[in-house]
Protein backbone atom coordinates (compact mmCIF):
# COMPACT_ATOMS: atom_id res chain seq x y z
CA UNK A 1 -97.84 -269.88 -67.17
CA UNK A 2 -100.93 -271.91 -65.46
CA UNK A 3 -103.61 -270.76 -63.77
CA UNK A 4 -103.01 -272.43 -60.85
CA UNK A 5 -99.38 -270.92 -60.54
CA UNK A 6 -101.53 -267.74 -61.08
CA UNK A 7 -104.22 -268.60 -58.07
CA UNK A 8 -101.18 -268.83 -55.75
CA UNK A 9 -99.63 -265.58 -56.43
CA UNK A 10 -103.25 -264.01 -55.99
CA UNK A 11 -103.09 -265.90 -52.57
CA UNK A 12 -100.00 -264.35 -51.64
CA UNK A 13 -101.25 -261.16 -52.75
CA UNK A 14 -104.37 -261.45 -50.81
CA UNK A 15 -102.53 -262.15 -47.66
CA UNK A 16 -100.27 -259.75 -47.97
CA UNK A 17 -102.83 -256.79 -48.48
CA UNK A 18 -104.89 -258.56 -45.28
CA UNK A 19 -101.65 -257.04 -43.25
CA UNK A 20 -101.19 -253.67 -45.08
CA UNK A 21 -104.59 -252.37 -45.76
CA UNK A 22 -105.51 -248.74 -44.24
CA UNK A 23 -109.65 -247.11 -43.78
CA UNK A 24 -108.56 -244.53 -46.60
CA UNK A 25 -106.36 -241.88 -47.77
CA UNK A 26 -104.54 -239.39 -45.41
CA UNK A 27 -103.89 -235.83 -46.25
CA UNK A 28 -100.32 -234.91 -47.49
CA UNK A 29 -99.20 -231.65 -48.87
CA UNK A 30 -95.33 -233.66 -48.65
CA UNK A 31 -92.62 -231.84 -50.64
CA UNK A 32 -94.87 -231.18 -53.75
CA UNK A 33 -95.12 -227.29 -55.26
CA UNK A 34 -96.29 -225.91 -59.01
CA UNK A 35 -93.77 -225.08 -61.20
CA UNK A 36 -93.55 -222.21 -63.38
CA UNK A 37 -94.95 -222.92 -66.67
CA UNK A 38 -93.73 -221.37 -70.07
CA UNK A 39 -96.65 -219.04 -72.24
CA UNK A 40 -99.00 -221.18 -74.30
CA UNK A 41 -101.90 -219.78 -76.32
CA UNK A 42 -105.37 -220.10 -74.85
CA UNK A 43 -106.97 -223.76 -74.93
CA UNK A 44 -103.68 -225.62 -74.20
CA UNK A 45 -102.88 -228.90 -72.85
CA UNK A 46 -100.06 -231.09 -71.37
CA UNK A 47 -99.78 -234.89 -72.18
CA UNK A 48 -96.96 -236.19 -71.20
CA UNK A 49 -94.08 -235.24 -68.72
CA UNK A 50 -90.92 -236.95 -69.17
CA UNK A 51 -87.52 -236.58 -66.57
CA UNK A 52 -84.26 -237.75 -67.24
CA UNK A 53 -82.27 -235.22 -65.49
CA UNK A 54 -83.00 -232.51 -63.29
CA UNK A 55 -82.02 -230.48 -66.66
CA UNK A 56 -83.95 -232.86 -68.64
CA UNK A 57 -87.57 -232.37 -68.41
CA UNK A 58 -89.25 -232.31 -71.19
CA UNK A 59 -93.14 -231.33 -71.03
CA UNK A 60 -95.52 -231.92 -74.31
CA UNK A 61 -98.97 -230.96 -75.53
CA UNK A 62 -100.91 -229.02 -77.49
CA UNK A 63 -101.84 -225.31 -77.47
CA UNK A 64 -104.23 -222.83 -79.55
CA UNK A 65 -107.11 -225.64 -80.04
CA UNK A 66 -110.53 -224.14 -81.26
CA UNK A 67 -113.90 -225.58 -80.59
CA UNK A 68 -117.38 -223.77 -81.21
CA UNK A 69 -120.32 -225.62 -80.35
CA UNK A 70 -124.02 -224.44 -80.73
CA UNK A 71 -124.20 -226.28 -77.35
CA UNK A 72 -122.46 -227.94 -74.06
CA UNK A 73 -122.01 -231.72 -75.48
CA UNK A 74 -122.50 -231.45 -78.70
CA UNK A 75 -120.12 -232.04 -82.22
CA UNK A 76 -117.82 -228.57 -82.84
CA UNK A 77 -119.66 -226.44 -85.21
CA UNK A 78 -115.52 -225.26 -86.01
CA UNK A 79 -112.76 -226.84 -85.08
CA UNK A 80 -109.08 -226.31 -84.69
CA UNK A 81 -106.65 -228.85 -83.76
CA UNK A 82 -104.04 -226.04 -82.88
CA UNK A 83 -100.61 -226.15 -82.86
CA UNK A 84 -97.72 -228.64 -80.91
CA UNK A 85 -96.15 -228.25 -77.68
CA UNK A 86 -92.55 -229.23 -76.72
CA UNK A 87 -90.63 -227.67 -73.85
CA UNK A 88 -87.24 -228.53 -72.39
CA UNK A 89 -86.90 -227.24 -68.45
CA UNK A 90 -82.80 -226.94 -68.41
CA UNK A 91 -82.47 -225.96 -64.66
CA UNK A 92 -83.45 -222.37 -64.71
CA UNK A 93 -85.89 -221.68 -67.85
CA UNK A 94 -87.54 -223.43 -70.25
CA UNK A 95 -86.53 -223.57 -73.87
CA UNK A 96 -88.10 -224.12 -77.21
CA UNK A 97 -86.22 -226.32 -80.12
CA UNK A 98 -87.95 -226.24 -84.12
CA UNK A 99 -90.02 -229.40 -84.96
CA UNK A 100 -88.42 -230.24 -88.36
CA UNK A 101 -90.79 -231.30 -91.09
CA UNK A 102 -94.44 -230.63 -88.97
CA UNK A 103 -96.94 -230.33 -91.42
CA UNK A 104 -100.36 -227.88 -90.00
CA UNK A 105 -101.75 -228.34 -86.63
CA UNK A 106 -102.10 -231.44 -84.13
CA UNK A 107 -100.66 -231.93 -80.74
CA UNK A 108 -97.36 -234.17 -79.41
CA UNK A 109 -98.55 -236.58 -77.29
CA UNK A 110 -95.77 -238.62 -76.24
CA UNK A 111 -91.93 -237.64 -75.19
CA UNK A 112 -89.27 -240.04 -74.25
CA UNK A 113 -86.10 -238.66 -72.64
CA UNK A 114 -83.60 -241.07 -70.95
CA UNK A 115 -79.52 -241.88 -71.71
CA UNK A 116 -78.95 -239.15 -73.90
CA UNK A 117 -81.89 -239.43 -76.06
CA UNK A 118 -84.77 -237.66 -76.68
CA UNK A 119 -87.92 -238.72 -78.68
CA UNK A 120 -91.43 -237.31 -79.42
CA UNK A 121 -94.60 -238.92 -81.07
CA UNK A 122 -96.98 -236.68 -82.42
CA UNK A 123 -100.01 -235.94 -85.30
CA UNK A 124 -100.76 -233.85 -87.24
CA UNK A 125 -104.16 -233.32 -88.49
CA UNK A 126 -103.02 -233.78 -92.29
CA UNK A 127 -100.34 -235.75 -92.50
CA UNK A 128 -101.09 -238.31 -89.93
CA UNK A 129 -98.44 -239.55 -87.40
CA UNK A 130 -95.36 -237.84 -86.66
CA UNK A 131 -92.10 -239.04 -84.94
CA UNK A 132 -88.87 -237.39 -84.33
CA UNK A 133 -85.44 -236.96 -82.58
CA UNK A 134 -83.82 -234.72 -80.78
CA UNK A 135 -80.28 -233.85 -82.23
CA UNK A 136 -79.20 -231.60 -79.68
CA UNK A 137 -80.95 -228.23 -81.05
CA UNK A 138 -83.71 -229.60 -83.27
CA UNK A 139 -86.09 -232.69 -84.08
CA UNK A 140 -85.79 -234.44 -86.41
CA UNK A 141 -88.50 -236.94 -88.23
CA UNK A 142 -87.34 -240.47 -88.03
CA UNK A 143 -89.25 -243.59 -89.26
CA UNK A 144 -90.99 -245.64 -86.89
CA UNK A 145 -91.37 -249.50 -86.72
CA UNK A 146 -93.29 -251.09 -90.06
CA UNK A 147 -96.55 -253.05 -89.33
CA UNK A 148 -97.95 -251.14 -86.82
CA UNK A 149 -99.05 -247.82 -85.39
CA UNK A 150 -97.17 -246.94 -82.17
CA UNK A 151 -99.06 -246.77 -78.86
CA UNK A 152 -96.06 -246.40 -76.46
CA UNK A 153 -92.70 -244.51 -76.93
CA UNK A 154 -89.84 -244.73 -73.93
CA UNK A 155 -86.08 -243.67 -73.89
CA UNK A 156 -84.05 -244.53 -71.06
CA UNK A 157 -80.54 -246.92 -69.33
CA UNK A 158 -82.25 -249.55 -71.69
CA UNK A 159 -82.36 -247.93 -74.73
CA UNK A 160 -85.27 -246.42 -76.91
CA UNK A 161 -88.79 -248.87 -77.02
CA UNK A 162 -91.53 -248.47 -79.28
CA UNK A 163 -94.59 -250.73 -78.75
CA UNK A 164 -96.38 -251.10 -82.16
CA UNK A 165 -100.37 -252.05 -82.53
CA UNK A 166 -101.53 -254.51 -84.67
CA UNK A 167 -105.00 -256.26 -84.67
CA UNK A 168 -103.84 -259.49 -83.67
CA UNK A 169 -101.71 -257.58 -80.70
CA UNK A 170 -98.09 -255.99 -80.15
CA UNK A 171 -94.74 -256.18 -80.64
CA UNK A 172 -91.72 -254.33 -79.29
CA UNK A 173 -88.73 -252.68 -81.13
CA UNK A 174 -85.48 -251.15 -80.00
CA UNK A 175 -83.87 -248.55 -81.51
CA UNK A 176 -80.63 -249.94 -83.12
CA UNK A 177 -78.37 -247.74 -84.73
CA UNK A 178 -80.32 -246.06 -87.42
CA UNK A 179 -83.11 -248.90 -87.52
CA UNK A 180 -85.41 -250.85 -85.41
CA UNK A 181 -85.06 -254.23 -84.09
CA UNK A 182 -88.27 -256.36 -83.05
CA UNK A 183 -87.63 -257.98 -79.67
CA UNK A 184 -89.72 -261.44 -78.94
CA UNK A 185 -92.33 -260.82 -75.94
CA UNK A 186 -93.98 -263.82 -74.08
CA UNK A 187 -96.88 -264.97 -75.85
CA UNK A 188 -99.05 -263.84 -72.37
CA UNK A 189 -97.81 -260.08 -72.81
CA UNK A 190 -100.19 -259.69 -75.88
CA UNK A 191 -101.24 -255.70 -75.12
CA UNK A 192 -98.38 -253.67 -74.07
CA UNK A 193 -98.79 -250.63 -71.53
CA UNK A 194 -95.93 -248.85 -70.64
CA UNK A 195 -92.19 -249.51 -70.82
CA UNK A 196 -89.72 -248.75 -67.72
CA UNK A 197 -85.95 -249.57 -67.55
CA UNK A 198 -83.65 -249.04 -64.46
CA UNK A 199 -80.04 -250.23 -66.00
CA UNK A 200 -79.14 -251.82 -69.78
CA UNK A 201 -80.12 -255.07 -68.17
CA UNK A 202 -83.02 -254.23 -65.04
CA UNK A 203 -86.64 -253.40 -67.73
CA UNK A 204 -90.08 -253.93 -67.34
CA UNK A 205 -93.00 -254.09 -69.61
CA UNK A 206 -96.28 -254.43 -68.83
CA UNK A 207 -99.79 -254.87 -70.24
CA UNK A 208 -102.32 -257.64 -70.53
CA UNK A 209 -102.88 -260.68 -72.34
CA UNK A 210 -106.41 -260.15 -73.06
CA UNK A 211 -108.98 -257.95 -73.46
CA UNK A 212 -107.71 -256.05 -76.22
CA UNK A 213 -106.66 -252.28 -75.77
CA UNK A 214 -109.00 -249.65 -74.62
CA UNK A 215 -112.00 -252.83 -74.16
CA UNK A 216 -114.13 -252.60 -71.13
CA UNK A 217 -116.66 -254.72 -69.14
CA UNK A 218 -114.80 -257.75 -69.74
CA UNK A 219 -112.52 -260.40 -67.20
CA UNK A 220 -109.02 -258.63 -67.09
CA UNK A 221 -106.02 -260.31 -67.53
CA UNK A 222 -102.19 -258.71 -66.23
CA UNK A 223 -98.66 -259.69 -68.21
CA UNK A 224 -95.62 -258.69 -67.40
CA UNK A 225 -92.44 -259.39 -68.83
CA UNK A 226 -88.76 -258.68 -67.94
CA UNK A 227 -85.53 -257.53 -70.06
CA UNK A 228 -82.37 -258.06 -68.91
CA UNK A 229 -80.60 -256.93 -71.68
CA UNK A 230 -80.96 -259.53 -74.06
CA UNK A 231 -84.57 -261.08 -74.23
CA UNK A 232 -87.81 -260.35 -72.48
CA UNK A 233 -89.07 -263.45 -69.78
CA UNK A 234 -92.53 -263.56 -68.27
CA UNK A 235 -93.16 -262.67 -64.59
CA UNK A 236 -95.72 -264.37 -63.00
CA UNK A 237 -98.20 -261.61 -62.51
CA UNK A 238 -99.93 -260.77 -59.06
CA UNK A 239 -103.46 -262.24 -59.71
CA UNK A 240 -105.49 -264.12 -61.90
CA UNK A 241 -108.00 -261.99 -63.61
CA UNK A 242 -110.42 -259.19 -62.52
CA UNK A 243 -112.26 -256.44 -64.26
CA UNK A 244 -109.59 -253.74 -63.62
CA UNK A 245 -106.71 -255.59 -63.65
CA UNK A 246 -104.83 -254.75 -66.69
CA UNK A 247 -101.30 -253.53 -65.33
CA UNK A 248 -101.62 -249.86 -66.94
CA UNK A 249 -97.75 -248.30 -65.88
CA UNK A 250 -94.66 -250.00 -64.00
CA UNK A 251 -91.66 -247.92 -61.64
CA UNK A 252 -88.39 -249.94 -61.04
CA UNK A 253 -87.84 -249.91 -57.50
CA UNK A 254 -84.22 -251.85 -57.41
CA UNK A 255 -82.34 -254.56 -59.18
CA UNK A 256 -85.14 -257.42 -60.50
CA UNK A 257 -87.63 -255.29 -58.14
CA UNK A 258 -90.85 -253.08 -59.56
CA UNK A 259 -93.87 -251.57 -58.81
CA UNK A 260 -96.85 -251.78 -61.12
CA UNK A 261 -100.53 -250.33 -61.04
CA UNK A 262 -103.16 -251.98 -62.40
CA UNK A 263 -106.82 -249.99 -62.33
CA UNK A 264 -107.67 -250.91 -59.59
CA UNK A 265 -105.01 -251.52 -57.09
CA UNK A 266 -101.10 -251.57 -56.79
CA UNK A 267 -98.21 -254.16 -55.75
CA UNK A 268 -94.73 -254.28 -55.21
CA UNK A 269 -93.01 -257.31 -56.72
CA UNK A 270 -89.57 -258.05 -54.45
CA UNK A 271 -87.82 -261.10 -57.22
CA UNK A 272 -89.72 -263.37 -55.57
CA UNK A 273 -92.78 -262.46 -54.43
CA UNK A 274 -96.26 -259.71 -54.75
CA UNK A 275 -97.73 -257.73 -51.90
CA UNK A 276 -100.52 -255.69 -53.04
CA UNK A 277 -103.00 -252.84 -51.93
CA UNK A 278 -106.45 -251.65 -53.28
CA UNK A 279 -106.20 -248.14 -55.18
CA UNK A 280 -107.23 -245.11 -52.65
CA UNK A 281 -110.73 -244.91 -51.33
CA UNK A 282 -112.67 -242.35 -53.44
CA UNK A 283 -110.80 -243.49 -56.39
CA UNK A 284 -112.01 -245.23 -59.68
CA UNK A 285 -109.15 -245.76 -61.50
CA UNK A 286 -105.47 -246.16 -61.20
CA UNK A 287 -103.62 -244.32 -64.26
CA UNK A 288 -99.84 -243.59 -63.39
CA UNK A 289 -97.15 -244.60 -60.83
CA UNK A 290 -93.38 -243.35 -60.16
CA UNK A 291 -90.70 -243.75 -57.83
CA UNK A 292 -88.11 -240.95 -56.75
CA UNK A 293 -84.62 -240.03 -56.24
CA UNK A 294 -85.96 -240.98 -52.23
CA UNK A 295 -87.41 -244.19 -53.11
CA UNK A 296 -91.02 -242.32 -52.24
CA UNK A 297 -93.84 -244.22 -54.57
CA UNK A 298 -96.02 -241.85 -56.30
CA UNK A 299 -99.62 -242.36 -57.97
CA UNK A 300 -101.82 -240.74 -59.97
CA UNK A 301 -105.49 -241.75 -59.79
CA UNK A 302 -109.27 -240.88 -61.47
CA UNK A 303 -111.69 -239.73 -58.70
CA UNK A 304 -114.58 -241.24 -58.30
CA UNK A 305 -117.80 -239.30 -59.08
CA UNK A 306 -115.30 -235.99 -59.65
CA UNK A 307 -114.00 -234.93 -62.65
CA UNK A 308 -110.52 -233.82 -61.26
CA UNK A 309 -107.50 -236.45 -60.63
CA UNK A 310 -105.58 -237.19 -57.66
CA UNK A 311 -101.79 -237.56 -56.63
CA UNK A 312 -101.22 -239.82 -53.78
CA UNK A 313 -98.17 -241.56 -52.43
CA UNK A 314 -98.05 -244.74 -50.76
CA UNK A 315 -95.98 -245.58 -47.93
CA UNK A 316 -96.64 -248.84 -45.71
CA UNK A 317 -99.76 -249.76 -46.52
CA UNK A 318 -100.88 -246.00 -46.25
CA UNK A 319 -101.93 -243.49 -48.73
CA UNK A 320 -101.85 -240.02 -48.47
CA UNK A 321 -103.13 -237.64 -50.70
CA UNK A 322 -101.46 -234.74 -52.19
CA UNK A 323 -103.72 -231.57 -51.60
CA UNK A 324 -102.22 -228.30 -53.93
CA UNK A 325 -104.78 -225.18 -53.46
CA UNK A 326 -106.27 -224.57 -56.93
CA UNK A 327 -104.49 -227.38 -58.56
CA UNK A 328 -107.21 -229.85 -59.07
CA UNK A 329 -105.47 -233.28 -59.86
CA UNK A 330 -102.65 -234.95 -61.93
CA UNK A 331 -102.32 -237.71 -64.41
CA UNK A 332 -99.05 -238.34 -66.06
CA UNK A 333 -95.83 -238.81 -63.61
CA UNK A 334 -92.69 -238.98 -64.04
CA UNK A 335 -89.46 -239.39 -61.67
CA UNK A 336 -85.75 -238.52 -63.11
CA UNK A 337 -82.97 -241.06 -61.82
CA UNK A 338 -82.04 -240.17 -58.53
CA UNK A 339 -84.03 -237.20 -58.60
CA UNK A 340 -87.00 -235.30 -58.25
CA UNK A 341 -90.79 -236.19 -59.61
CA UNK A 342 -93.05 -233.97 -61.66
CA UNK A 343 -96.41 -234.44 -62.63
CA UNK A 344 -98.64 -232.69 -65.06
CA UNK A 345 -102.07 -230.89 -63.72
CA UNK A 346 -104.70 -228.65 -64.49
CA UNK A 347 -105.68 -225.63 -62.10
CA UNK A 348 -109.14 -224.76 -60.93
CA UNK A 349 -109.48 -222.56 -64.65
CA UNK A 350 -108.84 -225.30 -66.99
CA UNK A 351 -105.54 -224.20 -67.32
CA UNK A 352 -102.08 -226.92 -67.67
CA UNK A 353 -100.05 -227.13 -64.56
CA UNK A 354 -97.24 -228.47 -63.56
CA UNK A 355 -96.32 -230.17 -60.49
CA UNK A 356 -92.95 -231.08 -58.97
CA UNK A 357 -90.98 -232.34 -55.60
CA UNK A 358 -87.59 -230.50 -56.56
């Protein structure tokens, strides 16, 4: 990939977002309502929402942390990790399956669910990381990868991914019968972000080639590669470099077609072609993107000089935010296939909530 290839698809990007951009954010209640959570213990959190079926949500988190401080803002005097949280919505009531072999307290925070599988990645504050499948009415520890610890965990029509961490950058595996299997990425997808698949042969990854994970402050470089059932290819990615422009999450939108969000904007690539937008005004960060049963494109997004998080869709060249009452923001989202979207929140008291279209 060259820059100059690069330069043009910013150009084309640019131009595009000349015709589409709006003034700011219009206000949207649309189809979205809370859902009715399940009981969790005091001081409990959701981190990760995951939709395969409209009897296939799974929610995860923590619940029964403990932290006593002398002071706001400083170290926990005693501290707690609590205990984990996995709930399955089945169409009318949520349901609770054992977590084989969990050793004390810690939190699960990632869940996979897609094709008939179900995965969760976990730790525990003991015995370090923790990942498992679901058999149907428990799950059950499985081995991960070897060389790496894994920072992203996704089931779905492609199969199970796991994108392992190493220093020197990451790799991606695919569950193969009782094993893994490494998969070659382009040498330009060096950080992987998130993991989306529409069929066997229609998947996305995303990511950077440099800086590093979780680095700051530095020139930004997107990567994006694409499976189609037998090796990953590099995509030429919508522009050349930027301080937020690390792709962070991806949406299929249609055979070869995707959405992706970087931090600081989002674009639509068509097979051939990028047509971007800047994120929402009174935004400062981009975090999570998904696409419904309706084909309506959903993001989540940091606020800028507020601590809460806002849910916006985009429609041609529009946004419109998603205002809830005492539900203060969202950050993961999900979409099941043909289906409704749900996104995890927090009310006005701190407490988990849990947002959906269905």
């Amino acid at each position: 990939m060259t820059r100059a290839l690069t330069r043009v698809a910013a150009s084309c990007a640019a131009a595009a977002l000349a015709l589409s951009l709006t003034a700011g954010p219009a206000s949207a209640d649309g189809p979205w309502h809370a859902a009715t959570l399940p009981f969790f213990w005091d001081e409990a959190s959701l981190l990760d929402v995951a939709a395969a079926a409209p009897d296939q949500v799974w929610i995860s988190g923590r619940q029964g942390e403990i932290c006593i401080q002398v002071a706001p803002m400083t170290p926990c005097l005693i501290y707690r990790a609590g205990n984990p949280v996995v709930r399955r919505w089945d169409g009318s009531g949520w349901r609770e399956y054992p977590i084989q072999g969990w050793s004390g307290q810690g939190f699960i925070r990632q869940i996979a669910a897609g094709d008939g599988q179900t995965w969760i990645l976990g730790r525990q504050d003991t015995a370090g990381a923790y990942l498992a499948r679901f058999d149907g009415s428990a799950f059950v520890p499985e081995a991960g990868p070897s060389g790496g610890s894994i920072q992203v965990l996704r089931a779905g029509p492609a199969g199970v991914w796991a994108g392992i961490s190493t220093t020197t950058g990451d790799s991606l595996h695919r569950r193969s019968g009782a094993g893994w299997t490494g998969t070659p990425i382009p040498e330009d997808l060096r950080y992987v972000n998130d993991v989306e698949a529409r069929t066997a042969t229609d998947a996305w990854a995303v990511g950077q080639t440099e800086p590093s994970r979780n680095t700051y402050g530095r020139p930004e470089f997107p990567a994006l590669a694409h499976w189609d059932g037998n090796s990953w290819t590099s995509v030429l990615p919508h522009r050349e470099s930027g301080p937020m422009a690390r792709i962070v999450a991806v949406a299929p939108s249609g055979p070869g077609r995707a959405w992706v969000v970087t931090r600081g904007e989002i674009a639509h690539w068509d097979g051939t072609a990028w047509t971007a937008a800047p994120a929402p005004e009174g935004t400062s960060e981009l975090q999570d993107i998904a696409v419904d049963g309706a084909g309506a494109v959903w993001v989540t997004a940091r606020m800028s000089g507020d601590p809460r998080l806002g849910l916006f869709r985009y429609e041609s060249g529009t946004w419109h935010e998603v205002v809830l009452g005492s539900v203060t923001g969202a950050t993961d989202i999900a979409a099941s296939p043909g289906g409704a979207a749900w996104a995890l929140a927090r009310n006005e008291d701190g407490k988990p909530a849990l947002l959906t279209t269905d």
